[in-house]
N, C-alpha and C. Protein backbone atom coordinates (compact mmCIF):
# COMPACT_ATOMS: atom_id res chain seq x y z
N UNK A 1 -36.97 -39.91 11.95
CA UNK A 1 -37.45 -38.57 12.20
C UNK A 1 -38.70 -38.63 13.06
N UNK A 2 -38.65 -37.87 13.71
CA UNK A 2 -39.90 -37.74 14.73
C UNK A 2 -41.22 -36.67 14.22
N UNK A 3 -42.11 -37.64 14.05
CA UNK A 3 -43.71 -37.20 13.86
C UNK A 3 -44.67 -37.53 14.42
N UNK A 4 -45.91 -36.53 14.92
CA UNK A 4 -45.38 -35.78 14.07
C UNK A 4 -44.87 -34.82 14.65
N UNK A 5 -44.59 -33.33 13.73
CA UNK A 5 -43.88 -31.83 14.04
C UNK A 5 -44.91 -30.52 13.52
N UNK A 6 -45.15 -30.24 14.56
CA UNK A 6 -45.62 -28.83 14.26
C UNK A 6 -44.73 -27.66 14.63
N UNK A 7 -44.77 -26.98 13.91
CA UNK A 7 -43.47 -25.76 13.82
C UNK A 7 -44.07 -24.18 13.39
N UNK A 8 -43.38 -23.46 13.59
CA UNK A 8 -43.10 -22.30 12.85
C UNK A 8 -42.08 -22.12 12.26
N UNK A 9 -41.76 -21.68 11.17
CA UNK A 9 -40.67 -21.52 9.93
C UNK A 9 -41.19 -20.10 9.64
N UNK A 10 -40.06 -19.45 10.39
CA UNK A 10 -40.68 -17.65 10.12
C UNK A 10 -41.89 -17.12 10.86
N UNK A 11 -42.73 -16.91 10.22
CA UNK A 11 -44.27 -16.67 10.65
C UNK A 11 -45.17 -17.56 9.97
N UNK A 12 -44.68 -18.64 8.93
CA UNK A 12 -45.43 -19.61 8.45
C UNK A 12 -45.25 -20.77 9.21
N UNK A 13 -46.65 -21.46 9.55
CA UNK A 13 -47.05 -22.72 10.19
C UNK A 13 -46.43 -24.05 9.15
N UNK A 14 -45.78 -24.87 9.86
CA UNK A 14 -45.33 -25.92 8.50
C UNK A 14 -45.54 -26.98 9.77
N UNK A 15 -46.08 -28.15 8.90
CA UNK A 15 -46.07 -29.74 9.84
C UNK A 15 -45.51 -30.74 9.29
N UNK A 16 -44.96 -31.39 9.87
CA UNK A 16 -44.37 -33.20 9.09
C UNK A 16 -45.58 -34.30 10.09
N UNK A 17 -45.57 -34.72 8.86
CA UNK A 17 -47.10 -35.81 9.04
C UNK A 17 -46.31 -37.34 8.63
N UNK A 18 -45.95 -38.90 9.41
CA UNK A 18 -46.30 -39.61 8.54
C UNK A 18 -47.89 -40.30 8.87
N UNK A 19 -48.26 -40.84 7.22
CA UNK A 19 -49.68 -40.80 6.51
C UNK A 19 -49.18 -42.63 6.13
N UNK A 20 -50.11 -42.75 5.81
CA UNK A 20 -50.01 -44.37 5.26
C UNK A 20 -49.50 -44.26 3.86
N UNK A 21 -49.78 -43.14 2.92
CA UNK A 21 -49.32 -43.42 1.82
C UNK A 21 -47.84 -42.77 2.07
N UNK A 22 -47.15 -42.52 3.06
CA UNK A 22 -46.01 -42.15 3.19
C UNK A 22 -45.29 -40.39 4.13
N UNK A 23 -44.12 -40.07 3.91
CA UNK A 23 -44.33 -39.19 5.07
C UNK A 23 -44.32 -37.67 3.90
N UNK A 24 -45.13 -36.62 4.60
CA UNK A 24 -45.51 -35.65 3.83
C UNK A 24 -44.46 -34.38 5.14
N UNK A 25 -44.47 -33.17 4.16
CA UNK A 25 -44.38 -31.72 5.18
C UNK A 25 -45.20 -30.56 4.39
N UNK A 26 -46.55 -30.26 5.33
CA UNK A 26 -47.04 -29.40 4.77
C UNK A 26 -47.40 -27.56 5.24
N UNK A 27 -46.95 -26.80 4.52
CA UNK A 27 -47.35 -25.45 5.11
C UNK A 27 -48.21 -24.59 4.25
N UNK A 28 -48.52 -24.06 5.20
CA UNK A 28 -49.65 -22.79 5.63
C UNK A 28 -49.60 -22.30 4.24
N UNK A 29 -51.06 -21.67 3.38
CA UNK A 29 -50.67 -21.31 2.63
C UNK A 29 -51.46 -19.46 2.56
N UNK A 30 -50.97 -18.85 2.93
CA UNK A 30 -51.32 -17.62 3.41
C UNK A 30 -52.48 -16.57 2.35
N UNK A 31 -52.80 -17.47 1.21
CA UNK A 31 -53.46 -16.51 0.60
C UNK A 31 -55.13 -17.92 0.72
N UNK A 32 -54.71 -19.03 0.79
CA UNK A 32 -55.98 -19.38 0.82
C UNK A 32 -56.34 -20.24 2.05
N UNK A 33 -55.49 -20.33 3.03
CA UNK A 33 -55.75 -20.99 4.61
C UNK A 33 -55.35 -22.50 4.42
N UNK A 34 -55.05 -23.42 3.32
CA UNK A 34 -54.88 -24.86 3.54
C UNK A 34 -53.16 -24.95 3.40
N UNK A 35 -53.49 -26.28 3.73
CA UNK A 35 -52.16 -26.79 3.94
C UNK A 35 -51.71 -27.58 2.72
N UNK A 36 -50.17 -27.21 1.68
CA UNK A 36 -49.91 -27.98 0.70
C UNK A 36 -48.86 -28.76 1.12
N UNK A 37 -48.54 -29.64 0.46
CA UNK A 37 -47.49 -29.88 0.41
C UNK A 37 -46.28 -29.56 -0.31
N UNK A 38 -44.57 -29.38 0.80
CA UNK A 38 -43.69 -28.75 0.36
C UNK A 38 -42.41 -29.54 0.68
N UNK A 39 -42.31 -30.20 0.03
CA UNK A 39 -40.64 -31.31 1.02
C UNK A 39 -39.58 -29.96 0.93
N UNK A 40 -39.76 -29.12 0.34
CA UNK A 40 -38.58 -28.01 0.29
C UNK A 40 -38.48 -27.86 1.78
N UNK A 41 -39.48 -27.84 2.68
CA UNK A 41 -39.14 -27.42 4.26
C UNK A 41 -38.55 -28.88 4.82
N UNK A 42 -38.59 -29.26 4.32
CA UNK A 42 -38.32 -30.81 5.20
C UNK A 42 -36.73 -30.56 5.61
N UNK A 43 -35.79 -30.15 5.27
CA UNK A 43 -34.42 -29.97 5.32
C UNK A 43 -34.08 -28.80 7.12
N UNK A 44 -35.31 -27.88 6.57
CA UNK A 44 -35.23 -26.76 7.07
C UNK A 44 -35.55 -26.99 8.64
N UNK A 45 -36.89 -27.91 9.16
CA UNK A 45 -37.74 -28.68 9.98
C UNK A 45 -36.73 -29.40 11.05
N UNK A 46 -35.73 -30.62 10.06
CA UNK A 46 -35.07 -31.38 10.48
C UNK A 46 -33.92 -30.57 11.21
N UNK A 47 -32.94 -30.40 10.24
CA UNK A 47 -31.95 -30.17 10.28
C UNK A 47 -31.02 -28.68 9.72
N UNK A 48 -31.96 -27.55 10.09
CA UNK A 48 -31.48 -25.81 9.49
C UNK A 48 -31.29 -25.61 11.21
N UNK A 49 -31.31 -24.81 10.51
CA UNK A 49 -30.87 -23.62 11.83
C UNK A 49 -31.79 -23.56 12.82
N UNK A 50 -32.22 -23.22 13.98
CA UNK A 50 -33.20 -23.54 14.96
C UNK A 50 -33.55 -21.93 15.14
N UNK A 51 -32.65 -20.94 14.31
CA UNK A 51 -32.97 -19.45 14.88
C UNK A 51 -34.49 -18.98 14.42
N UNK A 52 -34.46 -20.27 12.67
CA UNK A 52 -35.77 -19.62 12.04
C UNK A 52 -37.02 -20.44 12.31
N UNK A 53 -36.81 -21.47 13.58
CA UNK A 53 -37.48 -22.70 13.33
C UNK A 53 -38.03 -23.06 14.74
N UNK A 54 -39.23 -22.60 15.27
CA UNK A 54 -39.49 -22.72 16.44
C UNK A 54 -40.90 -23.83 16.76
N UNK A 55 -40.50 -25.00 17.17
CA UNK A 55 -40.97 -26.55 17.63
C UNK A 55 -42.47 -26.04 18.40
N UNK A 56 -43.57 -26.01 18.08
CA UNK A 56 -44.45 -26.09 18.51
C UNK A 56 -45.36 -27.19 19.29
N UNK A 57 -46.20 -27.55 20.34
CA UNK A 57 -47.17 -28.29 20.64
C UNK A 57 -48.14 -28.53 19.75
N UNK A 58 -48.95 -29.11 19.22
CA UNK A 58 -50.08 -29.33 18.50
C UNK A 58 -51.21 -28.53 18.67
N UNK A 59 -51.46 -28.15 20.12
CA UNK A 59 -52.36 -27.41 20.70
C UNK A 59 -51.68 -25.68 20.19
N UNK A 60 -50.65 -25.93 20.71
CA UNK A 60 -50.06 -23.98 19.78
C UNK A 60 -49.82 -23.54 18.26
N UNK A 61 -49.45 -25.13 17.90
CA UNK A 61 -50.10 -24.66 16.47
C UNK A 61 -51.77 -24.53 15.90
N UNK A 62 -52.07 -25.45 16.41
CA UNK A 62 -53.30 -24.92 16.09
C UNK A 62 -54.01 -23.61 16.26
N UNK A 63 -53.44 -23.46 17.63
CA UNK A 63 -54.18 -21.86 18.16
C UNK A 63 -53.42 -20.33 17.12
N UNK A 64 -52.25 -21.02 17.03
CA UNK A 64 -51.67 -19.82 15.92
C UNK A 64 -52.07 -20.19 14.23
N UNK A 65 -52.33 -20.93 13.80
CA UNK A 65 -53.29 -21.52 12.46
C UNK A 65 -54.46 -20.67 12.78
N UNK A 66 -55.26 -20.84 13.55
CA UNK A 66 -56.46 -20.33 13.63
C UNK A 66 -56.66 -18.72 13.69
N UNK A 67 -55.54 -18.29 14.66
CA UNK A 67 -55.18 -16.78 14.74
C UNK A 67 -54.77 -16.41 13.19
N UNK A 68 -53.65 -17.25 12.26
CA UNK A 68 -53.49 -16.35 10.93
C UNK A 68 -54.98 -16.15 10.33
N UNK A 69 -55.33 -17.59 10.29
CA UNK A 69 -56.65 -17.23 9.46
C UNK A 69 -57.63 -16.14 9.98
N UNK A 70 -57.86 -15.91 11.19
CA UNK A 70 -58.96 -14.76 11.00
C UNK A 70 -58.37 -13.63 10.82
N UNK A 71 -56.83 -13.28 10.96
CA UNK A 71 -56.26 -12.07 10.64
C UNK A 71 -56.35 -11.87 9.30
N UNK A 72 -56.30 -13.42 8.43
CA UNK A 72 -56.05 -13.14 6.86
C UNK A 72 -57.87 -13.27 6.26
N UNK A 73 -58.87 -12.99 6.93
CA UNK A 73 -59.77 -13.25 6.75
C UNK A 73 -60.29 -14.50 5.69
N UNK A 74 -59.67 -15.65 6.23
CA UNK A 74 -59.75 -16.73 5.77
C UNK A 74 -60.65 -18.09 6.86
């Protein structure tokens, strides 16, 4: 699998990271701004449908991370 991935899944920001202690996927968590971890997206990332799942740059996720949070005043 190729990492890492920054994505959109809906209007939520989700990333696949591998880390030394192994490979993680973490998203956006809209009520408090950090990132958890969720392998539930990992399926979705890889291998779902591409209608709900749009492949971001690092640089555009970030800029849209940064945009939820000041909308969610976070």
């Amino acid at each position: 699998m190729d990492t890492p991935r920054f994505c959109k899944v809906g209007d939520r920001p989700v990333k696949a990271l591998l880390e030394d202690d192994g490979f993680g996927v973490y998203v956006f968590d809209l009520s408090t701004g950090n990132f958890i971890l969720d392998l539930s997206y990992l399926d979705k990332i890889y291998f779902g449908r591409m209608d709900d799942v749009e492949i971001l740059s690092e640089q555009e996720f970030n800029t849209y991370v940064e945009k939820l949070k000041k909308e969610k005043g976070l």
